[in-house]
C-alpha atoms as a PDB file:
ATOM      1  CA  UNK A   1      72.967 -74.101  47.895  1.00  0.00           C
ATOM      2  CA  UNK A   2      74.658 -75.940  50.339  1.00  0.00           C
ATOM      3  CA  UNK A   3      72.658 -78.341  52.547  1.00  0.00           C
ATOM      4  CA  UNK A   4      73.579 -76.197  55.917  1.00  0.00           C
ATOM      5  CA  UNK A   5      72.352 -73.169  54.067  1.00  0.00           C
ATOM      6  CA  UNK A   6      69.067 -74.661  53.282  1.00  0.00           C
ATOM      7  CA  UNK A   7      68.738 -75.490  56.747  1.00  0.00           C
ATOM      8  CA  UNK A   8      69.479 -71.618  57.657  1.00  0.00           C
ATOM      9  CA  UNK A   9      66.951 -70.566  55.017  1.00  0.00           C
ATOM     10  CA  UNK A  10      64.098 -73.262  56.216  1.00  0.00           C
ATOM     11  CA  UNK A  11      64.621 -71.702  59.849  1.00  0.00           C
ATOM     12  CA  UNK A  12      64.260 -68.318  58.459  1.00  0.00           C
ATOM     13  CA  UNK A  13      61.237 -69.328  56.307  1.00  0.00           C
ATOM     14  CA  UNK A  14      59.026 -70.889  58.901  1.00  0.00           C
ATOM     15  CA  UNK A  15      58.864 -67.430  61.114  1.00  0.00           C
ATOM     16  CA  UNK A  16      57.219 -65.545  57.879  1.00  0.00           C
ATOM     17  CA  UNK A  17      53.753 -64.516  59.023  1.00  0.00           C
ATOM     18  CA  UNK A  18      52.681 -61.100  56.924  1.00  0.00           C
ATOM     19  CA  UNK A  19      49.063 -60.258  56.818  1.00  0.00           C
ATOM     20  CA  UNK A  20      48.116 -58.951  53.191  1.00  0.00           C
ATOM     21  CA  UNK A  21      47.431 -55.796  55.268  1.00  0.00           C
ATOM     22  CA  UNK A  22      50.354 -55.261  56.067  1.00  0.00           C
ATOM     23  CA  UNK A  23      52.074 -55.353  52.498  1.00  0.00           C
ATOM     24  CA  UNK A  24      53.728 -52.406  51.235  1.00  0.00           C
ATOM     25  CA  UNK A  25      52.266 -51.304  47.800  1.00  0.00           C
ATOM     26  CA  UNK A  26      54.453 -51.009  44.905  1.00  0.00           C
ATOM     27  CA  UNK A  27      53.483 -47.716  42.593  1.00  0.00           C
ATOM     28  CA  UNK A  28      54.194 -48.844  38.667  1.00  0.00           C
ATOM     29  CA  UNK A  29      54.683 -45.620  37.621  1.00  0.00           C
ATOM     30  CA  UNK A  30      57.743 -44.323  39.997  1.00  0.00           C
ATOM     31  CA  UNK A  31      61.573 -44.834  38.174  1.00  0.00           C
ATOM     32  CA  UNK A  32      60.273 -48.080  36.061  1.00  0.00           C
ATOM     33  CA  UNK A  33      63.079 -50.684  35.887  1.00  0.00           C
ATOM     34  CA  UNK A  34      65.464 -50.644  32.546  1.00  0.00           C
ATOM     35  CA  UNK A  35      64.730 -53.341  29.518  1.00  0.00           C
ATOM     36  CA  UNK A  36      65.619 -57.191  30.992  1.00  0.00           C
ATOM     37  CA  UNK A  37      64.809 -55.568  34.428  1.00  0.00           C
ATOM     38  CA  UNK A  38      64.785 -58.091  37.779  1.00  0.00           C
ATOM     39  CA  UNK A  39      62.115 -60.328  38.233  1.00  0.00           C
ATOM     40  CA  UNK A  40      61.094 -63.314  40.362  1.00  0.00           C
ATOM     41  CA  UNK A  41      61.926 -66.667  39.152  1.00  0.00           C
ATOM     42  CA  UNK A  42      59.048 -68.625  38.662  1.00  0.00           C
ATOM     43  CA  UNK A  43      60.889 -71.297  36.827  1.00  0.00           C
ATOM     44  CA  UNK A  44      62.304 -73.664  39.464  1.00  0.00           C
ATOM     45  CA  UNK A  45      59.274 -73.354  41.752  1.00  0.00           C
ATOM     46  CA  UNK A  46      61.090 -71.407  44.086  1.00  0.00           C
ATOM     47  CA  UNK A  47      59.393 -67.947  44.888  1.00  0.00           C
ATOM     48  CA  UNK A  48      62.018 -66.728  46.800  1.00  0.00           C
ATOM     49  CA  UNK A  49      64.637 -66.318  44.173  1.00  0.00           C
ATOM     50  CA  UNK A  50      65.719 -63.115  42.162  1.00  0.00           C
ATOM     51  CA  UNK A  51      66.269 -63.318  38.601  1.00  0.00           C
ATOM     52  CA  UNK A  52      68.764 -61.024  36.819  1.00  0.00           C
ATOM     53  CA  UNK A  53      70.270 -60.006  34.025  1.00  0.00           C
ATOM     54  CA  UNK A  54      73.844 -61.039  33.910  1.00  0.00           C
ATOM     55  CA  UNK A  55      76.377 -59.172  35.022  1.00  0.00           C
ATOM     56  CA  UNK A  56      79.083 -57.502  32.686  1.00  0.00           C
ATOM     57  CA  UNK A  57      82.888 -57.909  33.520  1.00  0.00           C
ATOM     58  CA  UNK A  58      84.429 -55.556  35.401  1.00  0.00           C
ATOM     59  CA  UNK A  59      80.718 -54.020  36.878  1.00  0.00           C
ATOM     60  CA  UNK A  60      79.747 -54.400  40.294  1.00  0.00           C
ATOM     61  CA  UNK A  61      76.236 -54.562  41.754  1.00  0.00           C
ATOM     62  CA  UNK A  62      74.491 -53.176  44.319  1.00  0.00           C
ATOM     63  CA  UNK A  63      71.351 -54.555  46.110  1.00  0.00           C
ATOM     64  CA  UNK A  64      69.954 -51.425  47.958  1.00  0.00           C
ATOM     65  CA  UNK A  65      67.150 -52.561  50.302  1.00  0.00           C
ATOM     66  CA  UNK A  66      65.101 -50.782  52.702  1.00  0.00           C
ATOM     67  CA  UNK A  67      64.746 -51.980  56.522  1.00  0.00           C
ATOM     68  CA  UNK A  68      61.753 -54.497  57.366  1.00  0.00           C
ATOM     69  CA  UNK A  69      58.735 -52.678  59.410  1.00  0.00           C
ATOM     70  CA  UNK A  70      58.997 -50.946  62.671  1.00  0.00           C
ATOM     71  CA  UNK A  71      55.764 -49.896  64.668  1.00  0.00           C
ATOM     72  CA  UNK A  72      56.221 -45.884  63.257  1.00  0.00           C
ATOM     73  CA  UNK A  73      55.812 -47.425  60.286  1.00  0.00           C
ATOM     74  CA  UNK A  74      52.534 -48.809  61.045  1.00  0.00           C
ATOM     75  CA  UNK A  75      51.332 -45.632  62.664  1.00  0.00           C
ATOM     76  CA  UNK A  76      52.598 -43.544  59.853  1.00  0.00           C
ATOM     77  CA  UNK A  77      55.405 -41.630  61.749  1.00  0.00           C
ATOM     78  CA  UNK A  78      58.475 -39.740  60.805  1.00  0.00           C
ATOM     79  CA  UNK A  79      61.809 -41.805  62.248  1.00  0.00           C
ATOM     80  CA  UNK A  80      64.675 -40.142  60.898  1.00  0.00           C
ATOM     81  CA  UNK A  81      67.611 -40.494  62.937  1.00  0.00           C
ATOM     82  CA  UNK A  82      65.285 -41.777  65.680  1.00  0.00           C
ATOM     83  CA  UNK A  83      66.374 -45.754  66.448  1.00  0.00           C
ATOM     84  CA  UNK A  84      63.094 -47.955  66.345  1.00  0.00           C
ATOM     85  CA  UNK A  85      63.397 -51.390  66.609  1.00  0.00           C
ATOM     86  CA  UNK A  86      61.619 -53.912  64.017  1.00  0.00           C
ATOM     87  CA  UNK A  87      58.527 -54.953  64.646  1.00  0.00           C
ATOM     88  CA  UNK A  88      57.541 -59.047  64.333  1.00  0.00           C
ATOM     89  CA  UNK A  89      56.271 -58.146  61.033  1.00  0.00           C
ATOM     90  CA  UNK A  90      59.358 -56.763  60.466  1.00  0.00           C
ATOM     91  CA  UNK A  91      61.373 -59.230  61.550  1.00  0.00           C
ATOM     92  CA  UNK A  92      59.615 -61.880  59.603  1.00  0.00           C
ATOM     93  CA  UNK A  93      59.927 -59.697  56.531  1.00  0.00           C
ATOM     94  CA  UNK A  94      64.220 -59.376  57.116  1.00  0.00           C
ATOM     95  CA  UNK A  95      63.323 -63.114  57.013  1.00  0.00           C
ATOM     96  CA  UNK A  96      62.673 -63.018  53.658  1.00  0.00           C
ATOM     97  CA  UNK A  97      64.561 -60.519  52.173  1.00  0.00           C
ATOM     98  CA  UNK A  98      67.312 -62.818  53.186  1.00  0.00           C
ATOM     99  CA  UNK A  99      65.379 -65.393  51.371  1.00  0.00           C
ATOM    100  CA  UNK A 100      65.266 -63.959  48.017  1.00  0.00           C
ATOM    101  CA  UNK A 101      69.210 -62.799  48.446  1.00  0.00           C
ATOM    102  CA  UNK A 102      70.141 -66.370  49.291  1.00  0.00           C
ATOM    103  CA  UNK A 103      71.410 -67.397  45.848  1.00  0.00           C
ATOM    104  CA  UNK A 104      73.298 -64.438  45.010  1.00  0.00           C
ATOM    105  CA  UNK A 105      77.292 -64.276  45.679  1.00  0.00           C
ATOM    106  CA  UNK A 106      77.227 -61.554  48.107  1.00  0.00           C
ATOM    107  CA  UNK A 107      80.604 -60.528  49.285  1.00  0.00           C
ATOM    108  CA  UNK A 108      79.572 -57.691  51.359  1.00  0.00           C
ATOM    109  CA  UNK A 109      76.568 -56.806  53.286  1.00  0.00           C
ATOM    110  CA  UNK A 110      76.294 -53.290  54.774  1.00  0.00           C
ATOM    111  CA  UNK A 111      73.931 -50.877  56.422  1.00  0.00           C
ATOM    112  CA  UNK A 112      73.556 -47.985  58.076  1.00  0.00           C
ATOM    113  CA  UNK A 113      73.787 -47.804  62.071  1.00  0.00           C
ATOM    114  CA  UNK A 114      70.189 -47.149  63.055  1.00  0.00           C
ATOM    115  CA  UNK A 115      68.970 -50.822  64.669  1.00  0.00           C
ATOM    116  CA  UNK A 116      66.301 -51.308  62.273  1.00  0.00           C
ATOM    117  CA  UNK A 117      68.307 -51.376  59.695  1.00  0.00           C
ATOM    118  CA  UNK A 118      71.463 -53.314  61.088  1.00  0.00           C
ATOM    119  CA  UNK A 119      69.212 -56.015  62.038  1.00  0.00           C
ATOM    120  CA  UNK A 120      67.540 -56.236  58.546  1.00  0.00           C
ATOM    121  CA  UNK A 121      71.308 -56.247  57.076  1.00  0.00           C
ATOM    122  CA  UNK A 122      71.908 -58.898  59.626  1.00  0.00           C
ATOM    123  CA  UNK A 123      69.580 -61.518  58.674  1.00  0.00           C
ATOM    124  CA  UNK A 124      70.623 -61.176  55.403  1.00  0.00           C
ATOM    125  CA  UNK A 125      74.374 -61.908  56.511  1.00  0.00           C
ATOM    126  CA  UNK A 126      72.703 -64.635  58.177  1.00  0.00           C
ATOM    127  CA  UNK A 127      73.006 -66.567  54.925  1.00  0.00           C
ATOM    128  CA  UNK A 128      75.738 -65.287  53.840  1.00  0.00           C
ATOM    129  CA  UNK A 129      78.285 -66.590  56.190  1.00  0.00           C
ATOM    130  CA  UNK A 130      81.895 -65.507  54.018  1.00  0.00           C
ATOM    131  CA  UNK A 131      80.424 -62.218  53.228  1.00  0.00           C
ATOM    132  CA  UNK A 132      81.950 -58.959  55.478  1.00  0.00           C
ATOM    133  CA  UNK A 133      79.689 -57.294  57.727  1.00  0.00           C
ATOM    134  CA  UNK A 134      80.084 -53.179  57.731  1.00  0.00           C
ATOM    135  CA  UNK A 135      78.012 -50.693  59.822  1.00  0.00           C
ATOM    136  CA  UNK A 136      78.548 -47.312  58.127  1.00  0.00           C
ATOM    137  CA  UNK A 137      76.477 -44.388  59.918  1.00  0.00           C
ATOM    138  CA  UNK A 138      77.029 -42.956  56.565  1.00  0.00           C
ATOM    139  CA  UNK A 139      74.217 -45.036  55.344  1.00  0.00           C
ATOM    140  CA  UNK A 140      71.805 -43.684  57.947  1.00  0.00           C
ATOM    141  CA  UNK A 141      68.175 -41.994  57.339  1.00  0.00           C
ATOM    142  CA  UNK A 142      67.775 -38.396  56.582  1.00  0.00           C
ATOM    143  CA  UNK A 143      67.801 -36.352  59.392  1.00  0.00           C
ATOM    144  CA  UNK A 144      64.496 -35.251  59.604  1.00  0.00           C
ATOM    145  CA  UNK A 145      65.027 -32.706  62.616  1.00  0.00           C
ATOM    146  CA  UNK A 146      61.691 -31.181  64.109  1.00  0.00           C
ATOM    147  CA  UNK A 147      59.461 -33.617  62.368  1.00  0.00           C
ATOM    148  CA  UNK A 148      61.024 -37.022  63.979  1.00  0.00           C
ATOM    149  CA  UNK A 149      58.115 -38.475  65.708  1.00  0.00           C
ATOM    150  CA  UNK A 150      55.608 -36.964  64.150  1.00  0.00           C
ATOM    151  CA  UNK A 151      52.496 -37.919  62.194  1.00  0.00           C
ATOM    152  CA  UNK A 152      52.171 -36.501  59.017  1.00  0.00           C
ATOM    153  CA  UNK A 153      49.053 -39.109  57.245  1.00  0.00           C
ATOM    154  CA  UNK A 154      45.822 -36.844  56.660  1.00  0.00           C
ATOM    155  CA  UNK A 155      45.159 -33.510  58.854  1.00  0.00           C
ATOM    156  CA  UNK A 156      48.633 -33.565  60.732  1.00  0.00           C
ATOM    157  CA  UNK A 157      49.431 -29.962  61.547  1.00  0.00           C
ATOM    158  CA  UNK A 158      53.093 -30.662  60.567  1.00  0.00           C
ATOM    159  CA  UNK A 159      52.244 -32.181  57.032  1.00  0.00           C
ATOM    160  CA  UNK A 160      51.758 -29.021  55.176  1.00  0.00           C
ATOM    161  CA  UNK A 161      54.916 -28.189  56.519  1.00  0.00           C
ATOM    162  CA  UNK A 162      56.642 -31.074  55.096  1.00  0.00           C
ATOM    163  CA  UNK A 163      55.056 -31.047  51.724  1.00  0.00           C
ATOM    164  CA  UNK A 164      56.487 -27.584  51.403  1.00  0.00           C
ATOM    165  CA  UNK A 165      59.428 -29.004  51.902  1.00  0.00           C
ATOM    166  CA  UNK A 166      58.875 -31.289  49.131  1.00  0.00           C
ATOM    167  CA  UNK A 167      58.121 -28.788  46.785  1.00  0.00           C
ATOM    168  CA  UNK A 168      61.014 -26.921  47.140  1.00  0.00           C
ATOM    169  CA  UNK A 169      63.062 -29.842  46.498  1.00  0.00           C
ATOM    170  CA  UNK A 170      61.231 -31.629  43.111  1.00  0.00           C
ATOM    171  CA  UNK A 171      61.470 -27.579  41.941  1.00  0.00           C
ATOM    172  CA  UNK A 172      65.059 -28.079  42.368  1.00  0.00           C
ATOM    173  CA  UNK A 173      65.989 -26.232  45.561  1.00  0.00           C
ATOM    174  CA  UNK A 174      67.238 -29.541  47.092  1.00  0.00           C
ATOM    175  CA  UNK A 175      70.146 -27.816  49.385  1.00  0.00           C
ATOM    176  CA  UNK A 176      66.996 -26.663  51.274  1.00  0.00           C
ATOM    177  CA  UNK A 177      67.073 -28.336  54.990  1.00  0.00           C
ATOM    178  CA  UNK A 178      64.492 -29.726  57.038  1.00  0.00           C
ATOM    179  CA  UNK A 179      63.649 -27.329  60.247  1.00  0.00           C
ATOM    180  CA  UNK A 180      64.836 -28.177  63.599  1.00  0.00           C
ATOM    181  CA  UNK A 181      68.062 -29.261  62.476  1.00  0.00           C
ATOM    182  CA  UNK A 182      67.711 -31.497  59.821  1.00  0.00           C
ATOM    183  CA  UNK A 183      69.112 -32.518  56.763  1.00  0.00           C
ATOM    184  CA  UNK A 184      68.880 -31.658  53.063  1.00  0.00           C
ATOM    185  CA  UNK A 185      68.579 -34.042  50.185  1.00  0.00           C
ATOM    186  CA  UNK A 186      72.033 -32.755  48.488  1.00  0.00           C
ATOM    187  CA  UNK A 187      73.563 -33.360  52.137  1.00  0.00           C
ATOM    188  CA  UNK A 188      72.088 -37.224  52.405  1.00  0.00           C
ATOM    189  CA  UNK A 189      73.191 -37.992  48.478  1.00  0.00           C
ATOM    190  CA  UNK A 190      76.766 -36.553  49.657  1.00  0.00           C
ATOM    191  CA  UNK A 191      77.278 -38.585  52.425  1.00  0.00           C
ATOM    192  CA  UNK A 192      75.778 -41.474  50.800  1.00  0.00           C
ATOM    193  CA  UNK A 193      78.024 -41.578  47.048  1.00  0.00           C
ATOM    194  CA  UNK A 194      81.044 -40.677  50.032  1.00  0.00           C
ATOM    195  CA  UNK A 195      79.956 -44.039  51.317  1.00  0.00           C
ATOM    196  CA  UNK A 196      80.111 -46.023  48.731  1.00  0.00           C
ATOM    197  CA  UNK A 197      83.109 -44.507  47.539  1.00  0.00           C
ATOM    198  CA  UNK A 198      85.278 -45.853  50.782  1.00  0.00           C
ATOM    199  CA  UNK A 199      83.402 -49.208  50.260  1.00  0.00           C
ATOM    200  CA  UNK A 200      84.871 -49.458  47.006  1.00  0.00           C
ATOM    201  CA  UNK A 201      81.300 -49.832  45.049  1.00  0.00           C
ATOM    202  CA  UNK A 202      81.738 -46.357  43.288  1.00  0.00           C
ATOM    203  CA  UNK A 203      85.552 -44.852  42.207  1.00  0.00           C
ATOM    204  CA  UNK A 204      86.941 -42.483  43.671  1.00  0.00           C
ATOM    205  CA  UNK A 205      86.667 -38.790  42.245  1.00  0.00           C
ATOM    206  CA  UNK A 206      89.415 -37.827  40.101  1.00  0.00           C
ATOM    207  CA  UNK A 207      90.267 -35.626  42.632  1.00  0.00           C
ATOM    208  CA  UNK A 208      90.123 -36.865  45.729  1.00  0.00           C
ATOM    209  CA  UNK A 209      91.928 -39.867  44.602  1.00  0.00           C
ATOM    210  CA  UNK A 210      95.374 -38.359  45.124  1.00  0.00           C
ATOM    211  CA  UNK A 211      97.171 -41.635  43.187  1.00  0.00           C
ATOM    212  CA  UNK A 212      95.480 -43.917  46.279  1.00  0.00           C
ATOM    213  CA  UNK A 213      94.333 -47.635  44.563  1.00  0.00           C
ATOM    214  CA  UNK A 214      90.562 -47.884  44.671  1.00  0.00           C
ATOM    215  CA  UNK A 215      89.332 -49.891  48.058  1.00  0.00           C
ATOM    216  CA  UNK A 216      89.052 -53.894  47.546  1.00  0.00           C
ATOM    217  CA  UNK A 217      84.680 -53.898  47.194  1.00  0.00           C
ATOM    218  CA  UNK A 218      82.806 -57.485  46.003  1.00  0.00           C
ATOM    219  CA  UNK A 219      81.441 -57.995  42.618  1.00  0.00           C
ATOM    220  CA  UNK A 220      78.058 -58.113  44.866  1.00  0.00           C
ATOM    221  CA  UNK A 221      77.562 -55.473  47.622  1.00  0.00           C
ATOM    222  CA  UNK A 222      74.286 -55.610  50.432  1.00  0.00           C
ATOM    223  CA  UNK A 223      73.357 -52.277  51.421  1.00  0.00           C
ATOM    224  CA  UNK A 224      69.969 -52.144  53.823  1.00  0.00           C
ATOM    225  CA  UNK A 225      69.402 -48.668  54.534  1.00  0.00           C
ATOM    226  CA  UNK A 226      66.327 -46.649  54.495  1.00  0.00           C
ATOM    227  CA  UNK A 227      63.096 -44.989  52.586  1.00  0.00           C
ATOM    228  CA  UNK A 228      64.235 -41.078  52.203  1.00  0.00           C
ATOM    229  CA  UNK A 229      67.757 -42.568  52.272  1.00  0.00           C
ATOM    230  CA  UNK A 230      66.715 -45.018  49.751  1.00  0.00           C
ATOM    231  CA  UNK A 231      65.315 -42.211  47.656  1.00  0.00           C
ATOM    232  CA  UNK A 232      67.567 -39.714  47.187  1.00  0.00           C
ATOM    233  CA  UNK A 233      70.299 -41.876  46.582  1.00  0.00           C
ATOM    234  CA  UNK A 234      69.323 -43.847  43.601  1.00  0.00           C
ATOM    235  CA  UNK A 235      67.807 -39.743  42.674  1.00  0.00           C
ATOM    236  CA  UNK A 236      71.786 -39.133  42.945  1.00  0.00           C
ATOM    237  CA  UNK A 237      73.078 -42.121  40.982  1.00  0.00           C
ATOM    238  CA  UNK A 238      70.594 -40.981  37.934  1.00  0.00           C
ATOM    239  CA  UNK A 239      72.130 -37.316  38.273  1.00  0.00           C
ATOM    240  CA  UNK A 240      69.080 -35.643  39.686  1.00  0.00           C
ATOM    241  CA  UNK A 241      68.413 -35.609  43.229  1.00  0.00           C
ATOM    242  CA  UNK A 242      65.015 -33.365  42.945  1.00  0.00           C
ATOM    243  CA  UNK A 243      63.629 -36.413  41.526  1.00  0.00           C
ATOM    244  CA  UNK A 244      64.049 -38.523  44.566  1.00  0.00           C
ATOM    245  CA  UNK A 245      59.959 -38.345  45.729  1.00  0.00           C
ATOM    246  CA  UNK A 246      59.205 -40.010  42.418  1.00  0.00           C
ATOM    247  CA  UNK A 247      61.150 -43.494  43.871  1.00  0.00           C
ATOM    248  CA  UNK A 248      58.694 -45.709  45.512  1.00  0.00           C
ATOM    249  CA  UNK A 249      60.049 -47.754  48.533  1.00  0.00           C
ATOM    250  CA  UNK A 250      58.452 -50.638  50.771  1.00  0.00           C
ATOM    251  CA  UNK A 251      59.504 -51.986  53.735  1.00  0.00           C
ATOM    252  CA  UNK A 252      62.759 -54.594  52.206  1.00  0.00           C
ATOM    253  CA  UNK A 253      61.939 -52.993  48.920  1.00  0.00           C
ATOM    254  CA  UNK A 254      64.845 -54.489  46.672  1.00  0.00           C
ATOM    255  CA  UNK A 255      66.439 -52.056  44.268  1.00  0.00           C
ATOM    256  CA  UNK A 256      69.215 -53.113  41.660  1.00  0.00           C
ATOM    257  CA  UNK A 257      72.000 -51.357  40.638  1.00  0.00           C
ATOM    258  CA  UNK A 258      74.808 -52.192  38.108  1.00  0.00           C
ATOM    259  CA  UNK A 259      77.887 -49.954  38.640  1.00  0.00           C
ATOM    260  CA  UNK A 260      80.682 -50.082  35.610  1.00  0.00           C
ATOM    261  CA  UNK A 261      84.442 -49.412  36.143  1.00  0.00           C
ATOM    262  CA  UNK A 262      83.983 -45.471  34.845  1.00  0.00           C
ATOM    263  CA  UNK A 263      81.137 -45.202  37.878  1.00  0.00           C
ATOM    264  CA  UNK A 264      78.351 -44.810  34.986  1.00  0.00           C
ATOM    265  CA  UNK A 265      75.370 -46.046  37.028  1.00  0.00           C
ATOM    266  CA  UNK A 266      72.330 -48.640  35.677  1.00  0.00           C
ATOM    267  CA  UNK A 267      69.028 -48.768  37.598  1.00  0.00           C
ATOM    268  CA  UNK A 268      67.798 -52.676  36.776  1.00  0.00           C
ATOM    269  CA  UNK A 269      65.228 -52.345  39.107  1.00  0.00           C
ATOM    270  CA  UNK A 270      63.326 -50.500  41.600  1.00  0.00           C
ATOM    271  CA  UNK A 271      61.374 -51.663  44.691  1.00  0.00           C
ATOM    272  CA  UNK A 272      61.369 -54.968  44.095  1.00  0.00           C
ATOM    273  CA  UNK A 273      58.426 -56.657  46.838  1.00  0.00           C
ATOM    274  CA  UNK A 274      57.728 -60.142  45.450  1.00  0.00           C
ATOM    275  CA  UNK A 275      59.233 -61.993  48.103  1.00  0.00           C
ATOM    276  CA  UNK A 276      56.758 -60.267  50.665  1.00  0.00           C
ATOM    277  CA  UNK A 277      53.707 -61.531  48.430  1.00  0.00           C
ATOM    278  CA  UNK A 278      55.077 -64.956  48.058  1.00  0.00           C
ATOM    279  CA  UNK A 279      55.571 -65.398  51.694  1.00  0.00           C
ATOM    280  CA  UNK A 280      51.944 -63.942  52.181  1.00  0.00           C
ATOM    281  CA  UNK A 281      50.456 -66.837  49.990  1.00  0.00           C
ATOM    282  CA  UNK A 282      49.074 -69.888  51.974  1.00  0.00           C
ATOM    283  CA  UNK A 283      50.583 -72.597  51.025  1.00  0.00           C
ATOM    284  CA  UNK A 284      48.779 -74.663  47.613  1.00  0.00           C
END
């Protein structure tokens, strides 16, 4: 790392202030990560660099984060399409997401168009100063319709709702919409594998391809999106989008995902939170 970048990442590091309260949990048991999965290097010293596998020729891979906290977060409600801000927890958390990405050769870092998000996706650019910057709404949260804003932890009226909804889905019904409006999981993993399609991180379908080259895309694409988002599409990329409530995601959860030239899809690893617990740790 250059020194100018270490001075960037020093900057970024001294704002990190994250109460072990605060911490997302990560659940072992949701979509475990494949043989030689991601890890934190502990070799070096430096807890706030990822360790993966290698990368085969011709594959691409995608980092697939989720946003750093926003106050619904914290008071368990539904945001959707609604645009919350971060929160300073938040903010310090983008901090080190961008931390543990530092070393990696990103060429592109994109996100969806909802503010939490794009200023997650932006402190991660922040070290990456000759990677592109894309805002894509296609990258945007579910559209949770009626149920944006509202609290659905313990008695909420509106939770039984909602875990109806869920049902219907993990029994396979997942072209079933939210109410008020909002979307289904088959219409979020459309608009999502369209996304990365005209990024350039997926081929094109057979189809739809109509003889066009395939869009210029990085070996190593950013995307910071969101939780449901999240969800349903790495659901989509294993071929079953009813499975989507079995993916656990934290707030700048880091999920890894190795893309061949055919499209065939590897999951290395799934909400990846070290580099919130490292910068939790007082110093030695």
């Amino acid at each position: 790392m250059s020194p100018a970048r270490r001075a960037v990442l020093a900057r970024s590091l001294a704002v990190l202030t994250l109460p072990q309260g605060l911490l997302p949990r990560a659940r072992a048991a949701e979509f475990t990560t494949t043989a030689g999965g991601a890890r934190r290097s502990s070799g070096d010293g430096d807890p706030h660099r990822l360790a993966v596998p290698g990368l085969a020729p011709g594959s691409r891979r995608l980092y697939l984060c989720r946003h750093g906290e926003t106050d619904w977060n914290v008071a368990g409600r539904v945001q959707g399409m609604t645009d919350i801000p971060l929160n300073p927890n938040g903010r310090s958390q983008a901090a080190a997401l961008a931390a543990i990405l530092a070393d990696v050769p990103i060429g592109l870092v994109a996100s969806s168009a909802l503010g939490r998000a794009s200023s997650t996706a932006d402190a991660v650019a922040a070290l990456h100063p000759g990677a592109r910057r894309l805002v894509d709404a296609s990258f945007n949260e579910m559209n949770f319709g009626s149920l944006e804003g509202e609290e659905l932890r313990g008695g909420s009226p509106r939770r039984e709702e909602y875990e109806a909804r869920l049902a219907e889905w993990e029994a396979g019904r997942t072209s079933v919409r939210l109410p008020g409006g909002g979307e289904s999981p088959e219409e979020v993993a459309a608009r999502a594998l369209k996304g990365l399609r005209e990024l350039g991180a997926l081929p094109p379908l057979a189809a739809a391809a109509g003889g066009a080259g395939v869009p210029s895309c990085p070996r190593h694409v950013c995307l910071v999106a969101h939780g449901r988002f999240n969800k349903i599409l790495l659901a989509a990329l294993r071929g079953d989008v009813s499975r989507a409530s079995q993916v656990a995601q934290g707030n700048t959860a880091v999920n890894i995902v190795d893309i061949d030239e055919g499209g065939a899809c590897t999951v290395v690893a799934v909400n990846l939170l070290d580099h919130l617990r490292a910068a939790a740790q007082p110093p030695a």
